[in-house]
N, C-alpha and C. Protein backbone atom coordinates (compact mmCIF):
# COMPACT_ATOMS: atom_id res chain seq x y z
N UNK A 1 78.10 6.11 -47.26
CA UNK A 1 76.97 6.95 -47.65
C UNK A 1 76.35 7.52 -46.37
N UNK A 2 76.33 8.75 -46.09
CA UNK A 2 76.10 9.59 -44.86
C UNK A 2 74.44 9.96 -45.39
N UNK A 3 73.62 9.20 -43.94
CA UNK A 3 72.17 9.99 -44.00
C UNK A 3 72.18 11.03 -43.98
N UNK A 4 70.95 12.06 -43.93
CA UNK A 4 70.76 13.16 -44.07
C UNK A 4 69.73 13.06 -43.01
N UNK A 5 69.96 14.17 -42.06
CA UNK A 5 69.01 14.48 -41.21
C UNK A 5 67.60 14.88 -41.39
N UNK A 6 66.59 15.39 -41.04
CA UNK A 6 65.91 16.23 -41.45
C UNK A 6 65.69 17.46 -40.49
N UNK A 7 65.65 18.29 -40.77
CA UNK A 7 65.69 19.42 -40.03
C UNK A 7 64.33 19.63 -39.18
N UNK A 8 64.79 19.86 -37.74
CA UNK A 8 63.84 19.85 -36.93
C UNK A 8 62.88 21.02 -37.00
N UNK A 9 61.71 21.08 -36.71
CA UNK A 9 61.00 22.20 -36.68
C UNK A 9 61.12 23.09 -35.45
N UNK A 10 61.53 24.23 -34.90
CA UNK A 10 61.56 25.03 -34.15
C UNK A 10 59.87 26.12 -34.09
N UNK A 11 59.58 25.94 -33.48
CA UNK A 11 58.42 26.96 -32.82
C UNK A 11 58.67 28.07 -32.04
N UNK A 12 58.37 29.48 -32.23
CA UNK A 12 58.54 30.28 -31.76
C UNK A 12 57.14 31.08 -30.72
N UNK A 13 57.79 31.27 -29.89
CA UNK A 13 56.53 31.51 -28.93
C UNK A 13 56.00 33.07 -29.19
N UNK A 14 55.00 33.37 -29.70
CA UNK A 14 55.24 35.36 -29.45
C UNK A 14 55.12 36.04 -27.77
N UNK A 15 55.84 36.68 -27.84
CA UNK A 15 55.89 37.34 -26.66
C UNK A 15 54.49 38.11 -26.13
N UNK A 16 54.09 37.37 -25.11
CA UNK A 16 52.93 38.16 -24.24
C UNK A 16 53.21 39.82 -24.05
N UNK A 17 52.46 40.55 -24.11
CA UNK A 17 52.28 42.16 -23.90
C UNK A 17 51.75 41.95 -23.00
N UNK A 18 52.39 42.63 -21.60
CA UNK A 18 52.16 42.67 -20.22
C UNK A 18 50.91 43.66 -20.24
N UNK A 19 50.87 44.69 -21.19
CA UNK A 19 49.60 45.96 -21.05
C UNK A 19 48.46 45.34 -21.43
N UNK A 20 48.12 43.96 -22.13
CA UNK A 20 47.59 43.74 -22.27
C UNK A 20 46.73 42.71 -21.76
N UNK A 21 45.34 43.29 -21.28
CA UNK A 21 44.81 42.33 -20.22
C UNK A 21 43.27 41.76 -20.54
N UNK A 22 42.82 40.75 -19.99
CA UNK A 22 41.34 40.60 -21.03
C UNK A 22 40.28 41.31 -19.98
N UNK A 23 39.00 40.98 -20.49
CA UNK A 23 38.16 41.01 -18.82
C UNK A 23 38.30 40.29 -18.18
N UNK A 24 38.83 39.20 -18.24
CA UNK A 24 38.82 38.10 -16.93
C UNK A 24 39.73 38.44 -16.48
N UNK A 25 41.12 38.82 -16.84
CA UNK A 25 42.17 38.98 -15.96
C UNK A 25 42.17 40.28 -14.56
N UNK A 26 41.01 41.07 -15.34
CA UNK A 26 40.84 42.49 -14.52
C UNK A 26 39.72 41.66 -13.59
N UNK A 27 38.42 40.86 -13.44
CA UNK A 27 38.11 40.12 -12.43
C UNK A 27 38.91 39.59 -11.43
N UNK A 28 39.70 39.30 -11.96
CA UNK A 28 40.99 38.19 -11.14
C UNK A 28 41.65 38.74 -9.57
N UNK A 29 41.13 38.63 -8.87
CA UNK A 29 42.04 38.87 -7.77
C UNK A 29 42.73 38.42 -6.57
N UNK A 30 43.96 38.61 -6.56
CA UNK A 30 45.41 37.77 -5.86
C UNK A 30 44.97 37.34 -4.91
N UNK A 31 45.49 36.29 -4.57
CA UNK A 31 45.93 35.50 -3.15
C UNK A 31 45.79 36.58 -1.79
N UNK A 32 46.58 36.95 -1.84
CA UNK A 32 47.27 38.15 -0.92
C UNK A 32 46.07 39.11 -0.51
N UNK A 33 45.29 39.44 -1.99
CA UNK A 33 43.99 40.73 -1.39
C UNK A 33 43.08 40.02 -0.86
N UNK A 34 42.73 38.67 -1.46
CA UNK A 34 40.97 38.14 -0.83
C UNK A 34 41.29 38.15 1.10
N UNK A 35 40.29 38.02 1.60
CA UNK A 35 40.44 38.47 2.94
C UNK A 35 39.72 36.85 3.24
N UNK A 36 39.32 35.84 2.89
CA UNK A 36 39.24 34.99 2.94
C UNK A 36 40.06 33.45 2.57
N UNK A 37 40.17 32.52 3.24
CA UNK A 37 40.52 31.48 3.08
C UNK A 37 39.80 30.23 3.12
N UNK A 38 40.02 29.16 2.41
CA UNK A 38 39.22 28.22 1.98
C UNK A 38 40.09 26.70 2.66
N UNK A 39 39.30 26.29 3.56
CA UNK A 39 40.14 25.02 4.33
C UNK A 39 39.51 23.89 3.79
N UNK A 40 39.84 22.38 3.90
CA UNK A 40 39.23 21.39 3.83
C UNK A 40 40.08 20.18 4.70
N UNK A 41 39.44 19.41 5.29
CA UNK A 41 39.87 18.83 6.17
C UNK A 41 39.45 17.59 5.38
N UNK A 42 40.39 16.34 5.36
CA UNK A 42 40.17 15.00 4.89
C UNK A 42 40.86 14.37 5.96
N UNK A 43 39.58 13.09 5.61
CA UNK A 43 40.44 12.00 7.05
C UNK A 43 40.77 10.99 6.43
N UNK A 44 41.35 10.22 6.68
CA UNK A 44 42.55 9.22 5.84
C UNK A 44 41.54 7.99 5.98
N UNK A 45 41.08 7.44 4.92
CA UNK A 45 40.50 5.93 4.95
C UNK A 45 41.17 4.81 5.52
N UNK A 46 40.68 3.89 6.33
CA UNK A 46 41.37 2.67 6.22
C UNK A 46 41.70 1.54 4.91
N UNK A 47 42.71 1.24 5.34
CA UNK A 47 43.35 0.28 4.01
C UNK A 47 41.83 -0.75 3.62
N UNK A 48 40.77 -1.19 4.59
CA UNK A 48 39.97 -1.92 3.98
C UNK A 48 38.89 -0.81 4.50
N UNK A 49 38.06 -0.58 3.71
CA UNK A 49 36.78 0.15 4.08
C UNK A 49 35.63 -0.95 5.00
N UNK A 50 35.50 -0.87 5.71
CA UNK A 50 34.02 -1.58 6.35
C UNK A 50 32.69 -0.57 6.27
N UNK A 51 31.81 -1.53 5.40
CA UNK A 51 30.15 -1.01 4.97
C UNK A 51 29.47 -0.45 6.74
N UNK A 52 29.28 0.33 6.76
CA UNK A 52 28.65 0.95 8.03
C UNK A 52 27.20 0.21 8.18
N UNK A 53 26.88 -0.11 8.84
CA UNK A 53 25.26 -0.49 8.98
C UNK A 53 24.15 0.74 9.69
N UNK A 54 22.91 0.67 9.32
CA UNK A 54 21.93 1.94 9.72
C UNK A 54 22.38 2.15 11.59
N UNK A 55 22.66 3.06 11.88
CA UNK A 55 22.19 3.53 13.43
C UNK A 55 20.73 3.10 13.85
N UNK A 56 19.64 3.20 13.18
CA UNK A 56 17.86 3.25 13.64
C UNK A 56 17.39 1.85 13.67
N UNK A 57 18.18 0.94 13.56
CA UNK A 57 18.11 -0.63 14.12
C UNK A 57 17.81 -0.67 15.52
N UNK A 58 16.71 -1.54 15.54
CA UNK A 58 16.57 -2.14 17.37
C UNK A 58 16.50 -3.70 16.95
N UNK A 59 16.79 -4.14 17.75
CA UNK A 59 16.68 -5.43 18.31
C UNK A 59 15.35 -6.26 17.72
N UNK A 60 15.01 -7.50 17.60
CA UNK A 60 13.15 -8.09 17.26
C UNK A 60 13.09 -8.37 18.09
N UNK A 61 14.06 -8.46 19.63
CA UNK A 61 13.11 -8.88 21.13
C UNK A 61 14.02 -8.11 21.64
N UNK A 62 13.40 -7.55 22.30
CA UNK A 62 12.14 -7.43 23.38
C UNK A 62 11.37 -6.17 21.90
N UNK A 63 11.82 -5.55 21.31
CA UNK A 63 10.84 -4.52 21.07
C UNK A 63 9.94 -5.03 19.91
N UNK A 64 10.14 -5.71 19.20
CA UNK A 64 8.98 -5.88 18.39
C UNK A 64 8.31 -7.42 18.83
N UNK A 65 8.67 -8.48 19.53
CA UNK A 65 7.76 -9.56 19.83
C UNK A 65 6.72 -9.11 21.09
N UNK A 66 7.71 -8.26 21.88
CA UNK A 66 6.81 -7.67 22.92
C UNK A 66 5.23 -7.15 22.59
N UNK A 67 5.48 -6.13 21.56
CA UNK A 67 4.03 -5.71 21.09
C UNK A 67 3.07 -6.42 20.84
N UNK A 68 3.94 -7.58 19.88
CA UNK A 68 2.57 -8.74 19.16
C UNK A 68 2.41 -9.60 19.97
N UNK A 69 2.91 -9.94 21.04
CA UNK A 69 2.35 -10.53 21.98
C UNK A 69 1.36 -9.75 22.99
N UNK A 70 1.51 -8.16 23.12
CA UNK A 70 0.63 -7.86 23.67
C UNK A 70 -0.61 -7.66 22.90
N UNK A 71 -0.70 -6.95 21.40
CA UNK A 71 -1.10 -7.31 20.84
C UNK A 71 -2.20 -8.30 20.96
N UNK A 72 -1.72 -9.94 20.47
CA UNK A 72 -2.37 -10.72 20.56
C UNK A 72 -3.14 -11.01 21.99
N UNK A 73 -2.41 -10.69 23.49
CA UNK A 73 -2.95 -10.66 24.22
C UNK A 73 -4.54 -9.89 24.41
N UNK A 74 -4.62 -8.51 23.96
CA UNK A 74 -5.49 -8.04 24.26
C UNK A 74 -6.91 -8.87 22.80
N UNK A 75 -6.28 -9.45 21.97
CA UNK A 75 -7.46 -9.62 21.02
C UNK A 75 -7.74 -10.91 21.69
N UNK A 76 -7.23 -11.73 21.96
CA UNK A 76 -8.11 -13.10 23.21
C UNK A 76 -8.43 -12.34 23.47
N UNK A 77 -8.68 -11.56 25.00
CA UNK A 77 -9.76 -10.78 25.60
C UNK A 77 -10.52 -10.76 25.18
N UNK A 78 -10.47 -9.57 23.93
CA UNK A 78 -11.64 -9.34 23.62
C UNK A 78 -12.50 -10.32 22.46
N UNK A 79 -12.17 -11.41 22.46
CA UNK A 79 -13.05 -12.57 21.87
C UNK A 79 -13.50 -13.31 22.46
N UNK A 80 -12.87 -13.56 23.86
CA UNK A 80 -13.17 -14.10 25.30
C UNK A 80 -14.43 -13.17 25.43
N UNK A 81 -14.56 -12.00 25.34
CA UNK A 81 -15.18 -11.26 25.88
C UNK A 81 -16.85 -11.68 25.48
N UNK A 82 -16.38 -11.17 23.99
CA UNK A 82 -17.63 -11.74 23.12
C UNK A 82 -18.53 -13.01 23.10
N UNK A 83 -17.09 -13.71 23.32
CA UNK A 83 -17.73 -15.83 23.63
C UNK A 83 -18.83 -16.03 24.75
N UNK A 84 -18.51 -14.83 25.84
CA UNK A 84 -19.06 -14.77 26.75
C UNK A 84 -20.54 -14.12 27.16
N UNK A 85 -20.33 -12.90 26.20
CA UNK A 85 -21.54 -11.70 26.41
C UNK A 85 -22.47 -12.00 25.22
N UNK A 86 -22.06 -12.08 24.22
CA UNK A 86 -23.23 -12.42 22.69
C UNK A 86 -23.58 -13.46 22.91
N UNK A 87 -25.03 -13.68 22.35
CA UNK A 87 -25.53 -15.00 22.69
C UNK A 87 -25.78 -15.36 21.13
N UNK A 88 -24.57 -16.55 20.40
CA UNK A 88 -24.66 -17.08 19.47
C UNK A 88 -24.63 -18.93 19.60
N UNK A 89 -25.84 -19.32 20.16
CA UNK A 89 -25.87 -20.82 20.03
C UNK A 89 -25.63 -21.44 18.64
N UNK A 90 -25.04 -23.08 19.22
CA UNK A 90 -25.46 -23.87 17.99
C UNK A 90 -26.51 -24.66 17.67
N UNK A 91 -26.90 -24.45 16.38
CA UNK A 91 -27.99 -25.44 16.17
C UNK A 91 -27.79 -26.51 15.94
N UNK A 92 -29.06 -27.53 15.86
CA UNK A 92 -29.24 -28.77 15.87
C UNK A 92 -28.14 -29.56 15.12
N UNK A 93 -28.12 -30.91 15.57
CA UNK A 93 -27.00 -31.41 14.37
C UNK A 93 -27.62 -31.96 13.02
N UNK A 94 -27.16 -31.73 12.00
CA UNK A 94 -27.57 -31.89 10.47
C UNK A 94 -28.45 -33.12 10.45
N UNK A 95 -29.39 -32.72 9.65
CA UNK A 95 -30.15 -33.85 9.15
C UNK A 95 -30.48 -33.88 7.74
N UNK A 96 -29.54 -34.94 7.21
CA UNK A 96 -29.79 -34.85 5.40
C UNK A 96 -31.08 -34.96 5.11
N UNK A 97 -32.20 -35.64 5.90
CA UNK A 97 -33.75 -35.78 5.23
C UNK A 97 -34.28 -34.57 5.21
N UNK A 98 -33.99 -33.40 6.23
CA UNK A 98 -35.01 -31.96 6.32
C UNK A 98 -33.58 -30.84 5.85
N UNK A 99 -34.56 -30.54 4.40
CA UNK A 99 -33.99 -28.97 3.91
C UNK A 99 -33.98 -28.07 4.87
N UNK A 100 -32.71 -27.64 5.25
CA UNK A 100 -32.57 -26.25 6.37
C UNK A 100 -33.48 -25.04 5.82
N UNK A 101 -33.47 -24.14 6.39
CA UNK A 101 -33.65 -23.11 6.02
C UNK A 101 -32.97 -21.87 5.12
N UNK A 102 -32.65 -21.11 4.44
CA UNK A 102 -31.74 -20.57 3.66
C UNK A 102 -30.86 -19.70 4.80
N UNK A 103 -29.47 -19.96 4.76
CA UNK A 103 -28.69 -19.76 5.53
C UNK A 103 -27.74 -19.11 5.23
N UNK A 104 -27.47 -17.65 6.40
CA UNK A 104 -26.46 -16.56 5.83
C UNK A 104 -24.97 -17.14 5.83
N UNK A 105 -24.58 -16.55 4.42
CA UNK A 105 -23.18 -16.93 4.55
C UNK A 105 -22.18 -15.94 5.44
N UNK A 106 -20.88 -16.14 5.61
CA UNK A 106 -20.46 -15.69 6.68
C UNK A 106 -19.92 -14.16 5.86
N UNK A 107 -19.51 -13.08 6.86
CA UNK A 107 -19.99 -11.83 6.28
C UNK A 107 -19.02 -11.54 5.09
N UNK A 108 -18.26 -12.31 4.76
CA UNK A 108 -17.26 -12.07 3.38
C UNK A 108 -17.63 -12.21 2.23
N UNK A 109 -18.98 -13.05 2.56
CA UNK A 109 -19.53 -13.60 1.05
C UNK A 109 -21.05 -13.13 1.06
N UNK A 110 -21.38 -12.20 2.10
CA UNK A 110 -22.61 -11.73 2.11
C UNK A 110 -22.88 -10.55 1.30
N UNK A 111 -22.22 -10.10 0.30
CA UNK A 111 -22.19 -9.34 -0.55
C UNK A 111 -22.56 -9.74 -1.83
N UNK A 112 -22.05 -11.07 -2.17
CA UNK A 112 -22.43 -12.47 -3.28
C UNK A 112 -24.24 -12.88 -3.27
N UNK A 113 -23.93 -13.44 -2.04
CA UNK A 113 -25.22 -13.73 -1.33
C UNK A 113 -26.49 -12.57 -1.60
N UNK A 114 -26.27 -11.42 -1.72
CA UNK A 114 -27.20 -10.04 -1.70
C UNK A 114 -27.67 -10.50 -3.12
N UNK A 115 -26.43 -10.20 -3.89
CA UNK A 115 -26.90 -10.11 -5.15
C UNK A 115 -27.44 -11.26 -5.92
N UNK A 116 -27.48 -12.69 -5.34
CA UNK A 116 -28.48 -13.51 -5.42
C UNK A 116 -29.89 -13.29 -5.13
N UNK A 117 -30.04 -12.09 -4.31
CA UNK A 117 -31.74 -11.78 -4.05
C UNK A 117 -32.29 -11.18 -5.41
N UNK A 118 -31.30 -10.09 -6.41
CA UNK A 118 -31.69 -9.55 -7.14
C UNK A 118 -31.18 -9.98 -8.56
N UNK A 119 -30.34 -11.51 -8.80
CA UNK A 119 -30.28 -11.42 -10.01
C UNK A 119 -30.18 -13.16 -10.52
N UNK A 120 -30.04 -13.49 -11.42
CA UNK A 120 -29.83 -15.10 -11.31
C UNK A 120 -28.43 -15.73 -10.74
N UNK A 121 -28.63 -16.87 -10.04
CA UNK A 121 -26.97 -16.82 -9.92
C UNK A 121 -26.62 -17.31 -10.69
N UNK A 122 -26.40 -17.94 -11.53
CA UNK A 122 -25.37 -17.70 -13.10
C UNK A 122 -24.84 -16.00 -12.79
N UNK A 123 -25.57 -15.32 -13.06
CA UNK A 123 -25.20 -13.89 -12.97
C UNK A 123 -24.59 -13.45 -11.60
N UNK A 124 -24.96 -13.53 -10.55
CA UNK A 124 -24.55 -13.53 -9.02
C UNK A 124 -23.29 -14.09 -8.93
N UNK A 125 -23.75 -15.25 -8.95
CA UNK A 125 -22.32 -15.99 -8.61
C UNK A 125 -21.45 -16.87 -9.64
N UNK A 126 -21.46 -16.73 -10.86
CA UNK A 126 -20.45 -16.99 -11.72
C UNK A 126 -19.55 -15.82 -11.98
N UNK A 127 -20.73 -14.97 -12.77
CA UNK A 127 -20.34 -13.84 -13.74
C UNK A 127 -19.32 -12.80 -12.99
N UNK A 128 -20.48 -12.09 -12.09
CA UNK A 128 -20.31 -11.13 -11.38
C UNK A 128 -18.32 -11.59 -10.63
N UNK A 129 -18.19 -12.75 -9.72
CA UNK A 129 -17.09 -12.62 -9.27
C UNK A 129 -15.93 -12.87 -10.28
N UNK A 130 -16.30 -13.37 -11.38
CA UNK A 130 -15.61 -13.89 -12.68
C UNK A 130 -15.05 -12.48 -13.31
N UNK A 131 -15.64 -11.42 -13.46
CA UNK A 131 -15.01 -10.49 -13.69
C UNK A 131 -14.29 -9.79 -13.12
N UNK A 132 -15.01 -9.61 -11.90
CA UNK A 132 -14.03 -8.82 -10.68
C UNK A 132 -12.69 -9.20 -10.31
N UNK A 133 -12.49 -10.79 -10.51
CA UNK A 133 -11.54 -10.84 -9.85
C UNK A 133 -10.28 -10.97 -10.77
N UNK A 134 -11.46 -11.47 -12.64
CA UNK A 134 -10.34 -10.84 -13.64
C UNK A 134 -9.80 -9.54 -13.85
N UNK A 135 -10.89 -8.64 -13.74
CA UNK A 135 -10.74 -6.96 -13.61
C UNK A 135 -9.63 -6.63 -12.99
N UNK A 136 -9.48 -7.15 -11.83
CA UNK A 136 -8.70 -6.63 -10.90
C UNK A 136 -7.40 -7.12 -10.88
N UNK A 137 -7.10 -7.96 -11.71
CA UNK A 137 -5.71 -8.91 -11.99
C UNK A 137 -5.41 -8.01 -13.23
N UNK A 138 -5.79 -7.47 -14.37
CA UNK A 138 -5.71 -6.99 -15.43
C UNK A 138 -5.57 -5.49 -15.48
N UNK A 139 -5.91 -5.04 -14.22
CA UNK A 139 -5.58 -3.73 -14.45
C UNK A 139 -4.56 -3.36 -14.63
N UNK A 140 -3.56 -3.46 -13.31
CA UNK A 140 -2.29 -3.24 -13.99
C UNK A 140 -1.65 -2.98 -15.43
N UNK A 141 -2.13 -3.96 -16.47
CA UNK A 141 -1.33 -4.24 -17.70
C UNK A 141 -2.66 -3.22 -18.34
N UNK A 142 -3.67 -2.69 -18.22
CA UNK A 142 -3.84 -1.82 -18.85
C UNK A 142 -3.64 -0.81 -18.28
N UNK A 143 -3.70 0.01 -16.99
CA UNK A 143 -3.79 1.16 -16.47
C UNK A 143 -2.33 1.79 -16.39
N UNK A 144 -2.14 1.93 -17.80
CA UNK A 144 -0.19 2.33 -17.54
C UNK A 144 0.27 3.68 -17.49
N UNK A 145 -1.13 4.45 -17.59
CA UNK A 145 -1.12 6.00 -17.22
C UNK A 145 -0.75 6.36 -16.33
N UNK A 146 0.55 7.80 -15.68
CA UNK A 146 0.53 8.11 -14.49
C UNK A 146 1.26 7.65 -13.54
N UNK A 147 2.32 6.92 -14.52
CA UNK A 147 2.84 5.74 -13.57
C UNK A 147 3.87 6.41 -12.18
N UNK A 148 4.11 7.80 -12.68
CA UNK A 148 4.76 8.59 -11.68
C UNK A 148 3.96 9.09 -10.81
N UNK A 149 2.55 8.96 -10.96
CA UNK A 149 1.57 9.39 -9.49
C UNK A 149 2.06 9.29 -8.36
N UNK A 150 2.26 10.35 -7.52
CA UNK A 150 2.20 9.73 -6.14
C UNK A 150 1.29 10.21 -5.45
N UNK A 151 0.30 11.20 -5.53
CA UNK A 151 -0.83 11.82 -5.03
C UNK A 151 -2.42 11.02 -5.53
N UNK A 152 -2.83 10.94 -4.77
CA UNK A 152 -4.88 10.54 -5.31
C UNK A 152 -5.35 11.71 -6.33
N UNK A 153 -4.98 12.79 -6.17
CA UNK A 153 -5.28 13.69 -7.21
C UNK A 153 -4.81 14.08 -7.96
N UNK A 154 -3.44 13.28 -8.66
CA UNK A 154 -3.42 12.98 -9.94
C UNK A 154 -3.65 11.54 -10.22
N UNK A 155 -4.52 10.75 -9.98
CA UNK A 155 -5.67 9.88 -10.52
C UNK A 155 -6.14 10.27 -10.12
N UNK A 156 -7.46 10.68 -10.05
CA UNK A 156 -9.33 11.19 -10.03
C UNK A 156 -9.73 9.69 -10.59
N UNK A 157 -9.66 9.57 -11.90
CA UNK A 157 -10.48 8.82 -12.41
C UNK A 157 -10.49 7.37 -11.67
N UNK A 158 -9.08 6.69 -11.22
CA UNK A 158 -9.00 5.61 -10.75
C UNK A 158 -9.31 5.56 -9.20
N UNK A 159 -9.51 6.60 -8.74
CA UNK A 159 -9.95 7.16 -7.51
C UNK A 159 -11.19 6.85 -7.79
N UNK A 160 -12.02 7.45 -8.39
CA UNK A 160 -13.49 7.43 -8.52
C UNK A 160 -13.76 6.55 -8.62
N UNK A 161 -13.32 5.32 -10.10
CA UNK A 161 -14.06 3.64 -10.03
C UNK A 161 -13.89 3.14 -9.08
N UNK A 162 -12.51 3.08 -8.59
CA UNK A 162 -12.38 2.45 -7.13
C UNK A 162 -13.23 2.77 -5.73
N UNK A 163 -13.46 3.96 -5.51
CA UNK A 163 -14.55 4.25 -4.20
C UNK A 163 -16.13 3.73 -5.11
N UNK A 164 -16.53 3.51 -6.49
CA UNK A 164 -17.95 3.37 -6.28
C UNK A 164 -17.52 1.34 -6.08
N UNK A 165 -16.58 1.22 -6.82
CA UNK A 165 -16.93 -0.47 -6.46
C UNK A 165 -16.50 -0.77 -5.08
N UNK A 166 -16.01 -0.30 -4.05
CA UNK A 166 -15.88 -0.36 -2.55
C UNK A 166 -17.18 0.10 -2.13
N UNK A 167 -17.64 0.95 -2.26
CA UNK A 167 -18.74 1.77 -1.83
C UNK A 167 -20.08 0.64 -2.22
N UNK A 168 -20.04 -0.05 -3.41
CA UNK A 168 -21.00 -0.80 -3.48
C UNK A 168 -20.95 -2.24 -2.90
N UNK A 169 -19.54 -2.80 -2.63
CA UNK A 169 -19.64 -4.15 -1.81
C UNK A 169 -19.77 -3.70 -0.38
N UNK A 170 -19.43 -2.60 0.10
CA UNK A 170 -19.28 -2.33 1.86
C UNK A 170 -21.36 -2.07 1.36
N UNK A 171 -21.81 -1.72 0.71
CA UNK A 171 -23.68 -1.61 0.94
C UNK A 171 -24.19 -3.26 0.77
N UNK A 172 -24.02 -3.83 -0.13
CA UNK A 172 -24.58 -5.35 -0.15
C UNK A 172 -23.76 -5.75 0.94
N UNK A 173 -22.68 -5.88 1.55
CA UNK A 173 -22.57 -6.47 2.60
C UNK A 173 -22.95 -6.00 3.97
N UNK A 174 -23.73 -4.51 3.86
CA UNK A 174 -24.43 -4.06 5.16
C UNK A 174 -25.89 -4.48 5.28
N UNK A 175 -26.27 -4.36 3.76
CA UNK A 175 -27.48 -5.12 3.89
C UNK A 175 -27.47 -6.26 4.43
N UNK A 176 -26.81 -7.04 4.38
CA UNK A 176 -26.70 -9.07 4.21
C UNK A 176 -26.78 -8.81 5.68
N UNK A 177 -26.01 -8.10 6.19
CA UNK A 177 -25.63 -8.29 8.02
C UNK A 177 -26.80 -7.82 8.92
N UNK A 178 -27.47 -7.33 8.60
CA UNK A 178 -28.41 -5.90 9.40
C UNK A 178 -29.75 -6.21 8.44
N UNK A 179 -29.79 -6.18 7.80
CA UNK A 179 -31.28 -6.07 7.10
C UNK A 179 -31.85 -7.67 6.21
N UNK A 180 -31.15 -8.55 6.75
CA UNK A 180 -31.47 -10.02 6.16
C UNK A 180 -31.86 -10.89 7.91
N UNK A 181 -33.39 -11.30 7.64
CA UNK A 181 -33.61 -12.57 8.65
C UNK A 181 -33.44 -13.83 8.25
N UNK A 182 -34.57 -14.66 9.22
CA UNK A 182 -34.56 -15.95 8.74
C UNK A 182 -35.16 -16.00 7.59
N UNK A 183 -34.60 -17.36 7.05
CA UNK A 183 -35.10 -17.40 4.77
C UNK A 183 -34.48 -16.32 4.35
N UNK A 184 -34.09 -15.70 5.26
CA UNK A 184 -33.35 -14.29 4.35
C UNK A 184 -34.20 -13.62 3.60
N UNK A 185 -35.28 -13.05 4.50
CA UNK A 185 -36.06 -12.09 4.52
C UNK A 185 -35.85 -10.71 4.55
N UNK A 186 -36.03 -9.76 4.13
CA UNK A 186 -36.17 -8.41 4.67
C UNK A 186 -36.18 -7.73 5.78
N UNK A 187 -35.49 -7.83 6.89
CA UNK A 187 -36.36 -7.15 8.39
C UNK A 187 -35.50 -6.37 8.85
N UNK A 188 -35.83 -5.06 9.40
CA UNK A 188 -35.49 -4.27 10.10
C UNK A 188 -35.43 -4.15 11.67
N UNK A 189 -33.49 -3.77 11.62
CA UNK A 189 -33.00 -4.53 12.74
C UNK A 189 -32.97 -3.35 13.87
N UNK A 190 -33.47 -3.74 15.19
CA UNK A 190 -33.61 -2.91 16.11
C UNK A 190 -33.01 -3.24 17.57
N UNK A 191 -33.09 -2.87 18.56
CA UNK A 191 -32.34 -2.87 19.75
C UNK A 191 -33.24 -3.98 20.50
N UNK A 192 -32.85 -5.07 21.42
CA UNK A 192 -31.14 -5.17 21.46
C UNK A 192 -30.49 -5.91 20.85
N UNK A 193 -29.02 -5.27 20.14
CA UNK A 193 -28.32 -6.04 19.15
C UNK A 193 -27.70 -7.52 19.83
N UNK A 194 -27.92 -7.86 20.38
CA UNK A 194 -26.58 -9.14 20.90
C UNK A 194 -28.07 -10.46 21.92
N UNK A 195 -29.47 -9.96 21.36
CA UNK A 195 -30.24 -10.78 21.37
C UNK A 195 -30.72 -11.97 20.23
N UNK A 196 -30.58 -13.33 20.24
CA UNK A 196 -30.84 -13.94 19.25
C UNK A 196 -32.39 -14.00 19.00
N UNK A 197 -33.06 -12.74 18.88
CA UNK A 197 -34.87 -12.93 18.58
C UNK A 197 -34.92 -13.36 17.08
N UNK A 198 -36.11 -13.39 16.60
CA UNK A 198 -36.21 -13.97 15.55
C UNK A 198 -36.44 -12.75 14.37
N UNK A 199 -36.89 -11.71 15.11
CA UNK A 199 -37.18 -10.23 14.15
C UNK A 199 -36.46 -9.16 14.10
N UNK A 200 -35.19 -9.43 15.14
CA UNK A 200 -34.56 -8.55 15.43
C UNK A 200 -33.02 -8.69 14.58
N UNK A 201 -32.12 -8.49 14.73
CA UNK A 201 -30.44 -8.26 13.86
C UNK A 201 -30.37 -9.61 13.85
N UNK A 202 -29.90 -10.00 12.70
CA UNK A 202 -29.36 -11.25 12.06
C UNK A 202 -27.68 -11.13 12.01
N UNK A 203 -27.05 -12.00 11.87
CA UNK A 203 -25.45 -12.02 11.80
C UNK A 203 -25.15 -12.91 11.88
N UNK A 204 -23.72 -13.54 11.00
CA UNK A 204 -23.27 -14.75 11.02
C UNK A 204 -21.94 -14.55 11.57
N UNK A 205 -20.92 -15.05 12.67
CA UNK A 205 -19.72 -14.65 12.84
C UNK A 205 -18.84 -15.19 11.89
């Protein structure tokens, strides 16, 4: 019993008409006419590539310990300087039987300290840093506006809260330094600054 083939399909191509051309083919022009040539030069990789490291690398010695040691050199000096020229004695040594006098805190917390003149401290010193320092942990997770900012003037608004609450701890802490005496009084501070008088500039280092 002889299979039967099946007959293959043959495709016939139609013959292209040479007269016939599109617009692109009339754009088209030969090798031979452009008056330009197009080169490219490739350089052969090595069988293992090695990661290049930055060129703008220096060394951490001599060029960067050098500085912070000078650096640090010149800030001795100038605390040497101060140890020497300001006249900040110590007082007496503690005596648990006699209440001191009310005593400035040192100038980081003289901003705290202010607002103890004008409010209760429950309020001063619970509240007040109790928020701030939640405020300021929490912003992030709310302030999710803008997140592509890279200019101050596209935030304004976070620009603005931010300079009045800077603007208001750099004033309570100018007051505390300059305009607080002994008991932490009121007094207006006058020349010369680096005298320990009793009516004159107050300061705690």
């Amino acid at each position: 019993m002889s299979e039967t083939k099946a007959p293959e399909e043959t495709r016939v191509v139609a013959p292209v008409d040479p007269t016939r051309r599109t617009e692109i083919d009339k754009q088209r022009v030969p090798m031979s006419a452009r008056p330009y040539r197009l080169l490219a030069m490739v350089k052969q990789d090595a069988v293992v590539r090695v990661q290049k490291e930055p060129d703008d690398t220096v060394m951490t010695w001599p060029h960067l310990l050098s500085i912070e040691f000078l650096a640090a050199a010149v800030m001795s000096i100038f605390l040497l300087m101060m140890g020497l020229f300001i006249n900040a004695p110590l007082e007496e040594l503690a005596n648990g039987n006699v209440t001191p006098a009310v005593a400035k805190a040192p100038w980081y917390f003289l901003g705290l300290q202010e607002l103890l003149a004008y409010f209760h401290p429950s309020v001063a010193g619970v509240l007040v840093p109790t928020f701030a320092i939640v405020g300021m942990m929490i912003v992030p997770y709310v302030d999710r506006r803008d997140i592509h900012a890279t200019r101050p003037s596209q935030r304004k608004t976070a620009v603005v809260l931010f300079s009045l609450f800077l603007g208001l701890a750099l004033t309570l802490t100018f007051l505390g330094i300059f305009f607080r005496g002994p008991g932490y009084s009121f007094v207006i501070p006058y020349l010369p600054f680096f005298e320990n008088s009793t009516n004159g500039l107050h300061f705690a280092l």
